[in-house]
N, C-alpha and C. Protein backbone atom coordinates (compact mmCIF):
# COMPACT_ATOMS: atom_id res chain seq x y z
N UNK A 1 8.19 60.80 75.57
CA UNK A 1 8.10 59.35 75.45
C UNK A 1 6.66 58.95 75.16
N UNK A 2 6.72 57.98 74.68
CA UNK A 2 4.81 57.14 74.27
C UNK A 2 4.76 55.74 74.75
N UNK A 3 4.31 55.43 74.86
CA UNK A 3 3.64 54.18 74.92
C UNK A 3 2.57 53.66 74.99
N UNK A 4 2.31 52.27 74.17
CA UNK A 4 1.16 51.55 74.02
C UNK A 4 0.16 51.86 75.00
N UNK A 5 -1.33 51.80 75.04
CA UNK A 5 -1.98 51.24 76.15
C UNK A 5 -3.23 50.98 75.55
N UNK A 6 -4.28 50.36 76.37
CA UNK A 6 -5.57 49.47 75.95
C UNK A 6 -6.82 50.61 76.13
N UNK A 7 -6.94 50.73 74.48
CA UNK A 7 -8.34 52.07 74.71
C UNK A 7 -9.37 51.62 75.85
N UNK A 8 -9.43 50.59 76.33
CA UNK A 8 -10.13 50.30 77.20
C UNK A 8 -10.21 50.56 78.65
N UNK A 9 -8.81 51.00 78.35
CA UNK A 9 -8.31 51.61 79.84
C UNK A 9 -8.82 53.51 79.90
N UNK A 10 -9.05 54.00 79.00
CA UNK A 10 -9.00 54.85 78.71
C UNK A 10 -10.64 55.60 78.52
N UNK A 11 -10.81 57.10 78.23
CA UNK A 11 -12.08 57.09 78.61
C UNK A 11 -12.87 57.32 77.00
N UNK A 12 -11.65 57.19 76.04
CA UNK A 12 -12.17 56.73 74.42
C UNK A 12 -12.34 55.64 74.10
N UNK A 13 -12.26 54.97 75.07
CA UNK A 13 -12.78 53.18 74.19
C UNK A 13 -13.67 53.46 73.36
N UNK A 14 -15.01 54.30 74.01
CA UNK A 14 -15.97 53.63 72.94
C UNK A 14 -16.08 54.77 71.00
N UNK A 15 -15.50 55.78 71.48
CA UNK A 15 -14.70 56.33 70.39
C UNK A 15 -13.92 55.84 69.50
N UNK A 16 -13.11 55.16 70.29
CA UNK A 16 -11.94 53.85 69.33
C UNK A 16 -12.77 53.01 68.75
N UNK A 17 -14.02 52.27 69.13
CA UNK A 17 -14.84 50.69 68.67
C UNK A 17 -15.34 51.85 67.61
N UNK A 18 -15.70 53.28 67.75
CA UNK A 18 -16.81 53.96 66.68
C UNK A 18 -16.14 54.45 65.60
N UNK A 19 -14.92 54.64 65.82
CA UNK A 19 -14.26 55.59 64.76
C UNK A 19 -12.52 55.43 64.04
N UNK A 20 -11.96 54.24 64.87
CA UNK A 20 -10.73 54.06 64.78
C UNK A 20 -10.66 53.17 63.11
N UNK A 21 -12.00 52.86 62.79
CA UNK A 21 -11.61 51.62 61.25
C UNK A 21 -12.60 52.62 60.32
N UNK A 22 -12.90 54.13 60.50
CA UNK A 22 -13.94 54.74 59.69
C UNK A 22 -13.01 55.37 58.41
N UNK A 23 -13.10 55.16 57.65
CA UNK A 23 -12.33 55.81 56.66
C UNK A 23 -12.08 57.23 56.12
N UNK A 24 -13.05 57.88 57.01
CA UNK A 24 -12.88 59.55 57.17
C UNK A 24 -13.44 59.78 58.81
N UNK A 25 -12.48 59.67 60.03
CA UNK A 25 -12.18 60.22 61.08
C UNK A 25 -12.03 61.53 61.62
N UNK A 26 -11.33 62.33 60.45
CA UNK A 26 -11.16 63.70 61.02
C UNK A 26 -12.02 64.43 61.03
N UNK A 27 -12.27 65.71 62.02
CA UNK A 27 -13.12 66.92 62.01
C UNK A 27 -12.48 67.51 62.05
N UNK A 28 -13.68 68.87 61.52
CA UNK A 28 -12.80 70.24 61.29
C UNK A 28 -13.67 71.54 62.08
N UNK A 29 -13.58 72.15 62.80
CA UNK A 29 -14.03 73.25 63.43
C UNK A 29 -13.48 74.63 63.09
N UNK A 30 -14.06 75.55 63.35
CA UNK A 30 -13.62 76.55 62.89
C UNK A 30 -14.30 78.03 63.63
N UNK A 31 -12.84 78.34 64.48
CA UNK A 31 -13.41 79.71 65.13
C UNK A 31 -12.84 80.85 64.93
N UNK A 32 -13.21 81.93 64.72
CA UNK A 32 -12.68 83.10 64.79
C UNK A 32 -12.17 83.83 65.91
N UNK A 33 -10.80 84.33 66.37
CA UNK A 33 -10.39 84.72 67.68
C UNK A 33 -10.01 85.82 67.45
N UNK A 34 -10.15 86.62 68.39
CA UNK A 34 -9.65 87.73 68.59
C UNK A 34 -7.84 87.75 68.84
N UNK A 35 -7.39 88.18 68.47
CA UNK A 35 -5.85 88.22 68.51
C UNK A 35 -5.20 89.78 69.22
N UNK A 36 -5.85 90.55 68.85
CA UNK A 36 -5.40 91.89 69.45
C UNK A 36 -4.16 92.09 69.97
N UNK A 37 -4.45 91.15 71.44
CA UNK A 37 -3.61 91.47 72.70
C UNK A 37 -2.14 90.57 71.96
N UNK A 38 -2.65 89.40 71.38
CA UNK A 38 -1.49 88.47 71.02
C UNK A 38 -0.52 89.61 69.98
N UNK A 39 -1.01 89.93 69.02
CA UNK A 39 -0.79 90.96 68.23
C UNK A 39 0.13 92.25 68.58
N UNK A 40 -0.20 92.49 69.96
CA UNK A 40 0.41 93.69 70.36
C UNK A 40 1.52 93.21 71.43
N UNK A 41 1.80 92.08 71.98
CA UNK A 41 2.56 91.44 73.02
C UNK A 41 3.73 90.86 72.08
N UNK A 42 3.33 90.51 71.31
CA UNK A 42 4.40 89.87 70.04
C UNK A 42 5.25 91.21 69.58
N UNK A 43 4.87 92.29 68.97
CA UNK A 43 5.57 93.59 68.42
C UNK A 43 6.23 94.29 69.66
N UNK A 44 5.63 94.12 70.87
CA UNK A 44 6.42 94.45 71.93
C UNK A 44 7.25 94.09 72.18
N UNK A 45 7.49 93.11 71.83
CA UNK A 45 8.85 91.84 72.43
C UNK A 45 9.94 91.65 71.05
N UNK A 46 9.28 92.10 70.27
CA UNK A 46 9.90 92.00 68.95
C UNK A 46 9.91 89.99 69.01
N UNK A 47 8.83 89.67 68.73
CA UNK A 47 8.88 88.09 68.60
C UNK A 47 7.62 87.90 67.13
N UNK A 48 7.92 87.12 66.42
CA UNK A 48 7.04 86.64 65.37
C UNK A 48 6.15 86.19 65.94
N UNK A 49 5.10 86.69 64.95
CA UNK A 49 3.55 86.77 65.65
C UNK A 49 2.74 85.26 65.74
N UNK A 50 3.13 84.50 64.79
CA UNK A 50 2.79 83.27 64.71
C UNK A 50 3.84 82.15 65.31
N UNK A 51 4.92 82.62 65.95
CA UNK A 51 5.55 81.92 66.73
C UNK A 51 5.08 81.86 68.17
N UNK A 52 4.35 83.01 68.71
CA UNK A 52 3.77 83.10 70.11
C UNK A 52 2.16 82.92 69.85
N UNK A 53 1.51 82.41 68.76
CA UNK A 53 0.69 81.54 68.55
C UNK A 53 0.57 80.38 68.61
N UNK A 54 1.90 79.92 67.90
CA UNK A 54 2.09 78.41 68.43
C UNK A 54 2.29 78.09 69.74
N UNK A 55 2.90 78.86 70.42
CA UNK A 55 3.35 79.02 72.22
C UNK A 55 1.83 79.15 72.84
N UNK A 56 0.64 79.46 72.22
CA UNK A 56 -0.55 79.47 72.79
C UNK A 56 -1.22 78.88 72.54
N UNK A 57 -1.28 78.05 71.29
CA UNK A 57 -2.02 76.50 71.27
C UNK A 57 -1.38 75.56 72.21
N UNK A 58 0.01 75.53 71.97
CA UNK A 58 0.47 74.83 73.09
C UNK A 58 0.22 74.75 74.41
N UNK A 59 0.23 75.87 74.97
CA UNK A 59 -0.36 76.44 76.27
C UNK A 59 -1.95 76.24 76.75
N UNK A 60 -2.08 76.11 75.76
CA UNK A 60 -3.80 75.62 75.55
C UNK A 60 -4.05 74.00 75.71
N UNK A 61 -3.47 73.48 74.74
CA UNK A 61 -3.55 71.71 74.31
C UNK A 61 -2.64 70.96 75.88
N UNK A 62 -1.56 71.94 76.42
CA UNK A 62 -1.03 71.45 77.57
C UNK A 62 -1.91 70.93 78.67
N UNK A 63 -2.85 71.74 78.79
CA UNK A 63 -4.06 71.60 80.05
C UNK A 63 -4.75 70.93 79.54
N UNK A 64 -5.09 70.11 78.55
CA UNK A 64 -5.77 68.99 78.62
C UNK A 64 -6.05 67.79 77.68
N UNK A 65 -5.97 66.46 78.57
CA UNK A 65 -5.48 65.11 78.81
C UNK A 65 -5.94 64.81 77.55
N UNK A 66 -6.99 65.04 76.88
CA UNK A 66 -6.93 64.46 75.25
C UNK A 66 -5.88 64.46 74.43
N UNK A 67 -5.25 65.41 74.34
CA UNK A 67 -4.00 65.64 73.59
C UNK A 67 -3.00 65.31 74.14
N UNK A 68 -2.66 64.16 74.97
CA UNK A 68 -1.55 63.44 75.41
C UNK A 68 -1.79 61.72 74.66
N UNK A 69 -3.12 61.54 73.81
CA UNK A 69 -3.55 60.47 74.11
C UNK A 69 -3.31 60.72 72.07
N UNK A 70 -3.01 59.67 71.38
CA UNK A 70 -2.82 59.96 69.77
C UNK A 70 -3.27 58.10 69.05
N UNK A 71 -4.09 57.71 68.08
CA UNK A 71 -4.30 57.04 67.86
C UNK A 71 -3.53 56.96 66.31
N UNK A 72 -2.91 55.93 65.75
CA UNK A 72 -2.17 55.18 65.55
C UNK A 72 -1.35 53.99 64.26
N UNK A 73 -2.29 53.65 63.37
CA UNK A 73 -2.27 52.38 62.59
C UNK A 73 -3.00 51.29 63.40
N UNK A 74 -3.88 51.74 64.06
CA UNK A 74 -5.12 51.09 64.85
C UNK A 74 -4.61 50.30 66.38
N UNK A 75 -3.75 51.28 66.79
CA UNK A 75 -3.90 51.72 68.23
C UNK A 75 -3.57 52.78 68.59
N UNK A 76 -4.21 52.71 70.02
CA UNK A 76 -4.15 54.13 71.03
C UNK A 76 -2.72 54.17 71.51
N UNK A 77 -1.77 54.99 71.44
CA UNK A 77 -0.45 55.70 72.18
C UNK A 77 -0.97 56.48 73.60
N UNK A 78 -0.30 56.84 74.65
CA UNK A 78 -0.08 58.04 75.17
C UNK A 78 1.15 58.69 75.44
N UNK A 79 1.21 60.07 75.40
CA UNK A 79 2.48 60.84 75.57
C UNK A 79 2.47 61.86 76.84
N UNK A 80 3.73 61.42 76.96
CA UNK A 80 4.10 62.70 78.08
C UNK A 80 4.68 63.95 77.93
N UNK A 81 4.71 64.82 76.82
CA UNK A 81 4.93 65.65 76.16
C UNK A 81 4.58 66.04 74.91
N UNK A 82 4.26 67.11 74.54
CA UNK A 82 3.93 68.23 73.56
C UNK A 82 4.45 68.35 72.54
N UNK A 83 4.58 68.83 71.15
CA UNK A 83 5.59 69.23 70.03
C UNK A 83 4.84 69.93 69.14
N UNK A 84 5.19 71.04 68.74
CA UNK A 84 4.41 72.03 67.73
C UNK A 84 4.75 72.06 66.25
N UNK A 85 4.28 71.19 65.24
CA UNK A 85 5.23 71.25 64.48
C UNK A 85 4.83 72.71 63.53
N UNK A 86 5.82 73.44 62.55
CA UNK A 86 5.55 74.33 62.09
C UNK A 86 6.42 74.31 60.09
N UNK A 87 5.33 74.45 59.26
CA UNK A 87 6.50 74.47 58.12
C UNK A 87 6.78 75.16 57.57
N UNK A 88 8.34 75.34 57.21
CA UNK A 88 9.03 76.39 56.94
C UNK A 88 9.36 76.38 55.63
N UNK A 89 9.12 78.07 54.99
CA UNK A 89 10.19 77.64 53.79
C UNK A 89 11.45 77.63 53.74
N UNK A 90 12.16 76.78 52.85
CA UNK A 90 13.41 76.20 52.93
C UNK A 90 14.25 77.06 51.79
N UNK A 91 15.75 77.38 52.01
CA UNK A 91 16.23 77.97 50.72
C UNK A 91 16.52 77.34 49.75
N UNK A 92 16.09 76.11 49.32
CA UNK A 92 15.95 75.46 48.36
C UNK A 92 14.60 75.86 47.59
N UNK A 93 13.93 76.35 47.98
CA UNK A 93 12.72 76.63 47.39
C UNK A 93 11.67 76.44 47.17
N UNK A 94 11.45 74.84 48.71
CA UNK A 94 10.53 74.64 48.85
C UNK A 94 10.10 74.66 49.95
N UNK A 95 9.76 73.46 50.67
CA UNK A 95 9.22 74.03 52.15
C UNK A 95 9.56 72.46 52.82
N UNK A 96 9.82 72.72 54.22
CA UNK A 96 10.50 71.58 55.18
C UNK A 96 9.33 71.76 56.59
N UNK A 97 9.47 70.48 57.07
CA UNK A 97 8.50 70.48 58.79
C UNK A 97 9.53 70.45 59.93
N UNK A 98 9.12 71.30 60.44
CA UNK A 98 10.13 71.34 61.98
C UNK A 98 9.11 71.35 63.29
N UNK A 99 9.57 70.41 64.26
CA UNK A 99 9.08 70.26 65.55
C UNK A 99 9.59 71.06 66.22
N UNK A 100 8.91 72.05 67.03
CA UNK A 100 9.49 72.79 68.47
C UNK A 100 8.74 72.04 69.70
N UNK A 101 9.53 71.83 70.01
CA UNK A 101 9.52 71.22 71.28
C UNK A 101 8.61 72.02 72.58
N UNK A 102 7.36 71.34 73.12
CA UNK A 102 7.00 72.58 73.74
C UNK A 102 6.97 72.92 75.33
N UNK A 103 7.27 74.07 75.71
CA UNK A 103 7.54 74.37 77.32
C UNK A 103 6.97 75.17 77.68
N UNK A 104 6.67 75.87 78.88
CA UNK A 104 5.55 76.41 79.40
C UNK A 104 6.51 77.75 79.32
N UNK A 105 7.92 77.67 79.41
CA UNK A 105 8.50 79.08 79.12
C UNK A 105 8.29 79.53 77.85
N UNK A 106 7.62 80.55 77.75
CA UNK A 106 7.78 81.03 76.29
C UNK A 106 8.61 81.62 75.48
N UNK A 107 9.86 82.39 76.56
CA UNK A 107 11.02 82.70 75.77
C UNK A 107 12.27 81.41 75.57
N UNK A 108 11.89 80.55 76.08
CA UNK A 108 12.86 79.55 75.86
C UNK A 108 12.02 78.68 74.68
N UNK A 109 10.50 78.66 74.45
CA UNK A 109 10.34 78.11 73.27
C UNK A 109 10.13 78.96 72.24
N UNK A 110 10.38 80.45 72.27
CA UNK A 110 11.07 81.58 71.43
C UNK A 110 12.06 81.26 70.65
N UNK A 111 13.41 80.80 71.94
CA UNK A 111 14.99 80.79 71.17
C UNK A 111 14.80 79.51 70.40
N UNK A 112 13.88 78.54 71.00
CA UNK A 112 13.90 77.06 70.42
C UNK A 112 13.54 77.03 68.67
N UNK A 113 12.43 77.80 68.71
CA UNK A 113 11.64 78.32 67.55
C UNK A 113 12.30 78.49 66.73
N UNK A 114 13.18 79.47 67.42
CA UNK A 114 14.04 80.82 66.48
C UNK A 114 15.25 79.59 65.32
N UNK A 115 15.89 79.04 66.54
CA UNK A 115 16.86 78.22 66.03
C UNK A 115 16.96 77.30 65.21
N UNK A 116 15.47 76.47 65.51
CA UNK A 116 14.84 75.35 64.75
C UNK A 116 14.41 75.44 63.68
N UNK A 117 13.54 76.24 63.62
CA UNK A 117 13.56 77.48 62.22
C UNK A 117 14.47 77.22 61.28
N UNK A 118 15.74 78.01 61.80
CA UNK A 118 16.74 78.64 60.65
C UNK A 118 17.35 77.47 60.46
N UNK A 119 17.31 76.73 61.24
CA UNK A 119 18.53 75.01 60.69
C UNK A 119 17.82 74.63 59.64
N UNK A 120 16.42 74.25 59.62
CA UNK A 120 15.79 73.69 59.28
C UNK A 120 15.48 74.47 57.47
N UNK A 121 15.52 75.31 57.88
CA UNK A 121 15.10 76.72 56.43
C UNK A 121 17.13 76.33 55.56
N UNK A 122 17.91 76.36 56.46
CA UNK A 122 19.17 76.16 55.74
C UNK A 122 19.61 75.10 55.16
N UNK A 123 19.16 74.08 56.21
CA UNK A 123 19.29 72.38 55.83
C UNK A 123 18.38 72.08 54.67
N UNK A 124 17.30 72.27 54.94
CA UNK A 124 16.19 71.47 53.41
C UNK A 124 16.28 70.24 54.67
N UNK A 125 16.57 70.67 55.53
CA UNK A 125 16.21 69.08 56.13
C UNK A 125 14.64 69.01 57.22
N UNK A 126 13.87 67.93 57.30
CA UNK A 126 12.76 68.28 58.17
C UNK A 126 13.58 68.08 59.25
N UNK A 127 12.62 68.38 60.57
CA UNK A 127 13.55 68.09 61.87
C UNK A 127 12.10 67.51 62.81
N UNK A 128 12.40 66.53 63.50
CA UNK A 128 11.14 66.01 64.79
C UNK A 128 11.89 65.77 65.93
N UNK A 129 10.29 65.98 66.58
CA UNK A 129 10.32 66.08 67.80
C UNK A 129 9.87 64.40 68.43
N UNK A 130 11.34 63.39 68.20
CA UNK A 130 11.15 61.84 68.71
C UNK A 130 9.77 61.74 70.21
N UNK A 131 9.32 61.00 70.23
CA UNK A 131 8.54 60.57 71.30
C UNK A 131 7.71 61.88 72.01
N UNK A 132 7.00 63.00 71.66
CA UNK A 132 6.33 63.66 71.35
C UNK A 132 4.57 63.97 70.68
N UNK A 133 3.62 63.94 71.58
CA UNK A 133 2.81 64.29 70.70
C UNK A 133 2.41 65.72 69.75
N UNK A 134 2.70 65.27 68.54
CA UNK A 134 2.91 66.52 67.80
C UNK A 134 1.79 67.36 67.49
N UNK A 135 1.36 68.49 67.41
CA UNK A 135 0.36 69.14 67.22
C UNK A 135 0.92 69.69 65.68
N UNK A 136 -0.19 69.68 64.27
CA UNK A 136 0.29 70.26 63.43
C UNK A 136 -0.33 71.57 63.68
N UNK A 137 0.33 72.94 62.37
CA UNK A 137 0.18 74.02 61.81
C UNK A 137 0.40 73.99 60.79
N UNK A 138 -0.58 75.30 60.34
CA UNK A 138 -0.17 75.54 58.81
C UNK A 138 -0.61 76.99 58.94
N UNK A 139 0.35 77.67 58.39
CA UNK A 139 -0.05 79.37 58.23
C UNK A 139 -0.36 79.77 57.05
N UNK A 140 -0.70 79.99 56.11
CA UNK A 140 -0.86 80.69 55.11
C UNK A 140 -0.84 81.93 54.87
N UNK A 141 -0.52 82.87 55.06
CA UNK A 141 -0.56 84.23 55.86
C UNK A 141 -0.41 85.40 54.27
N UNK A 142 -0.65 84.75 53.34
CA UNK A 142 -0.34 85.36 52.26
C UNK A 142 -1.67 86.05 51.75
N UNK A 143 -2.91 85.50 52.25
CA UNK A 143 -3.64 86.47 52.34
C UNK A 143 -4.99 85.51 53.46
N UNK A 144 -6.04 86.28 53.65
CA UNK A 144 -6.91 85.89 54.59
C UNK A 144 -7.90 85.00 53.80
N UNK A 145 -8.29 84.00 55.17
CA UNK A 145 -8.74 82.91 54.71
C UNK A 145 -9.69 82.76 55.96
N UNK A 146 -11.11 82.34 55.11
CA UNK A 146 -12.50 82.01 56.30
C UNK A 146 -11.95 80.75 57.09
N UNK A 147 -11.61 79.58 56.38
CA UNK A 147 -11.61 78.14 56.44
C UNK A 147 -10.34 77.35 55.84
N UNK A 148 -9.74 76.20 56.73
CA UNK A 148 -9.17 75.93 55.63
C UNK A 148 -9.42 74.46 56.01
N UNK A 149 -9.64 73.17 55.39
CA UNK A 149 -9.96 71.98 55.24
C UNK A 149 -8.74 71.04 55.02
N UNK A 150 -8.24 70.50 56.20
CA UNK A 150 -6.28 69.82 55.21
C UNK A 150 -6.85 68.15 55.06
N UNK A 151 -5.78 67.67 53.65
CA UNK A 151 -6.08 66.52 53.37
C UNK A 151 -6.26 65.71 54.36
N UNK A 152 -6.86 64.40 54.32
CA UNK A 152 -6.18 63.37 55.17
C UNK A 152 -5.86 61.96 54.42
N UNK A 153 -4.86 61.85 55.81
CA UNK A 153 -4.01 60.33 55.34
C UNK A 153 -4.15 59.42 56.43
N UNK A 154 -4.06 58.15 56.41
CA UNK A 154 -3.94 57.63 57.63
C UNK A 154 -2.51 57.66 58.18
N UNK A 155 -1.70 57.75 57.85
CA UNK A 155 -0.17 58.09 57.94
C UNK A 155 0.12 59.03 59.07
N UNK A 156 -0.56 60.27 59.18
CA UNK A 156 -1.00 61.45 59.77
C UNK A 156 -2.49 61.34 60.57
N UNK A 157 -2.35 60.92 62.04
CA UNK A 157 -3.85 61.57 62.71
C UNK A 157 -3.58 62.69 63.92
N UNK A 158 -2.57 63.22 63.66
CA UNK A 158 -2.58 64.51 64.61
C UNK A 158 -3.48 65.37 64.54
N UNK A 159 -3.62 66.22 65.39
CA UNK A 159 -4.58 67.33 65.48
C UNK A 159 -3.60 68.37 64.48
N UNK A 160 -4.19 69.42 64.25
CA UNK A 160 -3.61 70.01 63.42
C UNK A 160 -4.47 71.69 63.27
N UNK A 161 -3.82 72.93 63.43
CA UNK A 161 -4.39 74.04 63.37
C UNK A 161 -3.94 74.65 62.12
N UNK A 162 -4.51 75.41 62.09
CA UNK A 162 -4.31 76.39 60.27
C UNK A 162 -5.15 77.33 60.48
N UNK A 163 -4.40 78.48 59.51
CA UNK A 163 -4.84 80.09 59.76
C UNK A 163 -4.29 80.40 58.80
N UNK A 164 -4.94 81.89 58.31
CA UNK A 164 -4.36 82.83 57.30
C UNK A 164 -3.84 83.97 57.84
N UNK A 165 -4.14 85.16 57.33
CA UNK A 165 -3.54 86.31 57.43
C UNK A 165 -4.46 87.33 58.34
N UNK A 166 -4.16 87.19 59.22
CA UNK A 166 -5.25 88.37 60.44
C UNK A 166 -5.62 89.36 59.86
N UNK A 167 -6.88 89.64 60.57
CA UNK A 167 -7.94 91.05 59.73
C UNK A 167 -8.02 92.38 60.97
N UNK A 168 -7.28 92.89 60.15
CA UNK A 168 -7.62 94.16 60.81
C UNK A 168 -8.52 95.14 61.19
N UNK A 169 -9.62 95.51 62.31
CA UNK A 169 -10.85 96.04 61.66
C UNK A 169 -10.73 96.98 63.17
N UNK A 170 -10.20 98.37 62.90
CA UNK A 170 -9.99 99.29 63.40
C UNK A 170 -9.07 98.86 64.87
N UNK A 171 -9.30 98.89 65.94
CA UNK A 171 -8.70 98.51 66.72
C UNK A 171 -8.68 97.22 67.61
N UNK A 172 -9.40 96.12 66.76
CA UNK A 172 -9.10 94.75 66.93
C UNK A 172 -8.74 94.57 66.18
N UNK A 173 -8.05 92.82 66.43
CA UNK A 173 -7.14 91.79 65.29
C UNK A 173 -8.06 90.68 65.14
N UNK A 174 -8.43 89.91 64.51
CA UNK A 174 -9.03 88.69 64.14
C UNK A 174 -8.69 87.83 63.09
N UNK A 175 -8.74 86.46 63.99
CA UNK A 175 -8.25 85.30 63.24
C UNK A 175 -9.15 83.88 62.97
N UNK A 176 -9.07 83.94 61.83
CA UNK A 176 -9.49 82.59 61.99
C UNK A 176 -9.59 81.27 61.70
N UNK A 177 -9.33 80.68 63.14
CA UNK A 177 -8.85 79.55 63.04
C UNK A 177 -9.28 77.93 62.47
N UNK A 178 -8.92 77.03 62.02
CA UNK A 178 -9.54 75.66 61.65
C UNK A 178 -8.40 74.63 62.44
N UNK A 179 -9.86 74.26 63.24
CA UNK A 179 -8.69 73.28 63.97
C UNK A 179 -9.19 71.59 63.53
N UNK A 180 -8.62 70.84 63.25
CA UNK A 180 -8.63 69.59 62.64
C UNK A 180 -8.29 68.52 63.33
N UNK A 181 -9.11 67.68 64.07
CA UNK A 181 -9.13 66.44 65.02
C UNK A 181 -9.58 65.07 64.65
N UNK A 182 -8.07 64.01 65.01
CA UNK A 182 -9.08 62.55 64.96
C UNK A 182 -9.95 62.43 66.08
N UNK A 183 -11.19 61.72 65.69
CA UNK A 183 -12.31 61.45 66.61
C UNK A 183 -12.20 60.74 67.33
N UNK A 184 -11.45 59.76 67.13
CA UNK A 184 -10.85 59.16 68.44
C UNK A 184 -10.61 59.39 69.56
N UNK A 185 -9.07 60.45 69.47
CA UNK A 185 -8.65 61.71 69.93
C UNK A 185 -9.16 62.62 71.12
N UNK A 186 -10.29 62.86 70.65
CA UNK A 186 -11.51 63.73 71.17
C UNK A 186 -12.87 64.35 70.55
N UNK A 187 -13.81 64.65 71.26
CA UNK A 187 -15.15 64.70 70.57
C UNK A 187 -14.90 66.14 69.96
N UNK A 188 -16.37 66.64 69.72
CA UNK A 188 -16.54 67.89 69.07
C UNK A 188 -16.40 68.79 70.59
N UNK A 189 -17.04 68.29 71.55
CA UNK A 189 -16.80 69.37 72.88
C UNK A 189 -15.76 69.72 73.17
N UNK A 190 -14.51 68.47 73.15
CA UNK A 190 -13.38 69.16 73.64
C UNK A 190 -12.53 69.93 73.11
N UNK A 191 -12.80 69.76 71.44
CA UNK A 191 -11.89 70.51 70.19
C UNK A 191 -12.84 71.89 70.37
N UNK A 192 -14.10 71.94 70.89
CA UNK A 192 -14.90 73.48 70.96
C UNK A 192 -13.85 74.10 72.48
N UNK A 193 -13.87 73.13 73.41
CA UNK A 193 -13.42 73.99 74.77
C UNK A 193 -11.56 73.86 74.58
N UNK A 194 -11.05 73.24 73.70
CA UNK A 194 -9.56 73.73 73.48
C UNK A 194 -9.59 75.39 72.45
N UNK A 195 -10.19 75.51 71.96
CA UNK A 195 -11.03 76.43 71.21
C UNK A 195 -10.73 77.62 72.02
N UNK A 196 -11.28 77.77 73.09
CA UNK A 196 -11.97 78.62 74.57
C UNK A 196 -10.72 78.66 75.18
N UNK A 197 -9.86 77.63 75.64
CA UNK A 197 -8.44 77.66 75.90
C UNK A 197 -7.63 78.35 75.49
N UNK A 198 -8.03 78.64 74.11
CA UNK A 198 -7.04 79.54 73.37
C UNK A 198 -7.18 80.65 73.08
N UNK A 199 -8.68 80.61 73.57
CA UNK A 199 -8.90 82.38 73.25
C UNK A 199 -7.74 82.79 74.76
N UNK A 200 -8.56 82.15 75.93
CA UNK A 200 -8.27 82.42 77.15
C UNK A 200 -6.79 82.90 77.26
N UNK A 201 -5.75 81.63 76.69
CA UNK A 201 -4.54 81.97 76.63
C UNK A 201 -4.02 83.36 75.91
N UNK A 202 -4.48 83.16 74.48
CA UNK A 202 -4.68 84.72 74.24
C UNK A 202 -4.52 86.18 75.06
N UNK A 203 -5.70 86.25 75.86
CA UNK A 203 -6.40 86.73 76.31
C UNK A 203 -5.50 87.23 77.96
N UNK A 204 -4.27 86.44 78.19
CA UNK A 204 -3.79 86.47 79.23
C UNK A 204 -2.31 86.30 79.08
N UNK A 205 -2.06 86.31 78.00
CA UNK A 205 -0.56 86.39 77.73
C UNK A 205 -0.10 87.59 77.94
C-alpha cells in the first residue's frame, strides 16, 4: 500500500525543496562486487543466478527506510512493501516488465520469480506489483559491461540496478553494478551504504 505524506514530515524535505523540480534528478553509482559465494549458492540450489540477485538487492533495500519513501509527479509517497521488477524476454520477440513481489523467504520469492517469469514471457503481457515500491533491473548479461547509464523520464523515478555478464578471474566472480537513484529518494551516502548492504547480503547468503 502507499500513501500521500508531507516531505516535511519526513527527513527529505530539504532534498524535495532541492531536487524534486530539477530536470535531471537521477544519480548513478557504480560498484564492483564480488559475487563468488552468490555464484556458487545459486548452482547449488539449481536457482538462476540473477534471480537470487534480485532476492539480494531486495534483502538489502528491505533494511532501509529510504526505499519505502518514492517521489512522484511532485510528491512524496510512502510504502509498506518492496517489488523487484525484472524484464523478460517475451515469445513474441520482444521483451515485457514483471514485478516479483518481495519476501524475506527466498525460496518462496524463487517459486514467485519462477512463475511470474513464465506468465509473463508467454503472455507478452507486463505484470505489477499494485501498491508496491518497485525497485528496477536490467541485466544485460550478453556480454560484460563497466557501466551502464539508463534513460530518464519523469514518468519513472524508481531506483533502479543494472549489470552485465560476471567476470571470471580464477577463483572469484565479479560484478558490476550501476545503481541509479532519485535524489530526493536518497543522497549519495545512502545509495554508497545500500551498496555495502549488498555486498554484505552477498556475502552471507
Amino acid at each position: 500500500m502507499k500513501q500521500e505524506i508531507s516531505p516535511k514530515e519526513t527527513s527529505r524535505a530539504q532534498a524535495f525543496e532541492l531536487w524534486m523540480s530539477s530536470p535531471m534528478p537521477m544519480v548513478t553509482i557504480v560498484k564492483t562486487l564480488d559475487v563468488t559465494r552468490l555464484r556458487k549458492y545459486a548452482k547449488r540450489h539449481s536457482m538462476p543466478f540473477n534471480m537470487a540477485l534480485c532476492w539480494c538487492i531486495g534483502k538489502a533495500a528491505s533494511r532501509m527506510k529510504e526505499f519505502y519513501l518514492l517521489p512522484e509527479q511532485g510528491k512524496l509517497y510512502k510504502y509498506d512493501c518492496l517489488a523487484i521488477n525484472v524484464i523478460v524476454n517475451n515469445t513474441a520477440g520482444g521483451i515485457s516488465s514483471c514485478d516479483i513481489p518481495y519476501t524475506d523467504n527466498l525460496d518462496k520469492f524463487c517459486s514467485d520469480y519462477m512463475a511470474l517469469t513464465q506468465s509473463t514471457s508467454t503472455s507478452c503481457q507486463s505484470s505489477f506489483a499494485d501498491g508496491a515500491m518497485v525497485i528496477g533491473t536490467s541485466a544485460m548479461i550478453a556480454t560484460e559491461l563497466d557501466c551502464i547509464i539508463n534513460q530518464y523520464t519523469d514518468q519513472f523515478c524508481n531506483p533502479m540496478v543494472m549489470w552485465g555478464k560476471y567476470r571470471k578471474h580464477w577463483f572469484k566472480v565479479n560484478l558490476p553494478i550501476s545503481f541509479q537513484f532519485h535524489h530526493v529518494q536518497m543522497d549519495g551516502g545512502h545509495a554508497a551504504r545500500f551498496l555495502e548492504e549488498l555486498q554484505k547480503t552477498i556475502n552471507t547468503i
